[in-house]
C-alpha atoms as a PDB file:
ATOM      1  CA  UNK A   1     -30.360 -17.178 -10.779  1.00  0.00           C
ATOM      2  CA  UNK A   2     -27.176 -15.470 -11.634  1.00  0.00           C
ATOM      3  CA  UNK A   3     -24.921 -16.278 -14.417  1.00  0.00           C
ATOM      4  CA  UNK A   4     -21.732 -15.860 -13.181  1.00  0.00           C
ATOM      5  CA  UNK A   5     -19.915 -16.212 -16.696  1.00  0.00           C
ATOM      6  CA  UNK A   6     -21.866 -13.110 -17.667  1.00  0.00           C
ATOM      7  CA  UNK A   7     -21.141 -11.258 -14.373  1.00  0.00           C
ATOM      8  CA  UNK A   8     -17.310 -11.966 -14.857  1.00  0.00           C
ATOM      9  CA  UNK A   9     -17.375 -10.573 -18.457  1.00  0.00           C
ATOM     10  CA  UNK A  10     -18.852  -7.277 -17.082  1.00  0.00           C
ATOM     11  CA  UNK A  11     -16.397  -6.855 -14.597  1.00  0.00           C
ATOM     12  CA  UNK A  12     -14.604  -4.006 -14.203  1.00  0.00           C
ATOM     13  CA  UNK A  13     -12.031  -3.517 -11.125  1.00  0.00           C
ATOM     14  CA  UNK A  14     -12.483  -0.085  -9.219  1.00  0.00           C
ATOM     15  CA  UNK A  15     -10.565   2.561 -10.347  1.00  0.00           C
ATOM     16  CA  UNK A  16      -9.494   3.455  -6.542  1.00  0.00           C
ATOM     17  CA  UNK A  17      -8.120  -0.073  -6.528  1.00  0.00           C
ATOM     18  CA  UNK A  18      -5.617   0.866  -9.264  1.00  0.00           C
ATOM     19  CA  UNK A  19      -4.569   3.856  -7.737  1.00  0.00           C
ATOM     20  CA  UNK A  20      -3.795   2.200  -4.595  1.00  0.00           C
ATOM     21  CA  UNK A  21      -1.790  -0.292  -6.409  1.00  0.00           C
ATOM     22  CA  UNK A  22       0.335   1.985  -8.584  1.00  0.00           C
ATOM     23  CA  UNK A  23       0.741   4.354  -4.882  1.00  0.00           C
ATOM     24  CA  UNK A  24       2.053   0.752  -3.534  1.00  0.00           C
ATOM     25  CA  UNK A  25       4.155  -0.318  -6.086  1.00  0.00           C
ATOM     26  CA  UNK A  26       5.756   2.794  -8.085  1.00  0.00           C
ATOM     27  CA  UNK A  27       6.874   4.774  -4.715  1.00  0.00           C
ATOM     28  CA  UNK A  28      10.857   3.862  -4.466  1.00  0.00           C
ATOM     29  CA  UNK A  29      11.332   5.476  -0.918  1.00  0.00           C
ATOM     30  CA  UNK A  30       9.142   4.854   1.831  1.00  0.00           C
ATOM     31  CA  UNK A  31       9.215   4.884   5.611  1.00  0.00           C
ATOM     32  CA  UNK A  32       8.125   1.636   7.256  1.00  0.00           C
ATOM     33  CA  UNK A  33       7.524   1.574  10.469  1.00  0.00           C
ATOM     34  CA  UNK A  34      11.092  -0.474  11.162  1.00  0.00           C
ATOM     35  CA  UNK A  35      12.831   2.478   9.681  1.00  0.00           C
ATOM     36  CA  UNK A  36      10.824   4.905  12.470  1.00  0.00           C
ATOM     37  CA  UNK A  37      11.474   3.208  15.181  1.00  0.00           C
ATOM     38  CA  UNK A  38      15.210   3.019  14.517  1.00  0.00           C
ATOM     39  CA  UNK A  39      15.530   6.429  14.092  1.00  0.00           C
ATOM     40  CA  UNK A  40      13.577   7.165  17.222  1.00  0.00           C
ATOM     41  CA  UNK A  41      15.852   5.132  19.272  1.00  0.00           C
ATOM     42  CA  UNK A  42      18.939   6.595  17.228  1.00  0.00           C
ATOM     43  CA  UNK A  43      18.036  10.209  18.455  1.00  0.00           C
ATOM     44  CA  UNK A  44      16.848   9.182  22.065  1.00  0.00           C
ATOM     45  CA  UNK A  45      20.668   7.637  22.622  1.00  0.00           C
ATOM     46  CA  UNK A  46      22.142  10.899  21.393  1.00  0.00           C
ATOM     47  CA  UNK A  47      20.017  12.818  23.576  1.00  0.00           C
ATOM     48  CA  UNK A  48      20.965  11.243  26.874  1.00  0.00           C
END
């Protein structure tokens, strides 16, 4: 049977995880996809 107090003690979170989270959190200017489709529309109204 497993002892999950042990298990928890030997845990150690995936370093990918913490690269995803700093990629997430430390970048100050990204695109959403809000910001695309605005400027999609912006340029299709100056084209016609």
């Amino acid at each position: 049977m497993l002892n999950f107090d042990e298990e928890i003690k030997k845990f150690q979170p995936s370093l990918e995880v913490d690269d995803t989270e700093d990629a997430i959190y430390n970048t100050n200017s990204t695109t959403d996809v809000t910001d695309i489709v605005l400027e999609l529309l912006k340029e299709m109204k100056e084209n016609q």
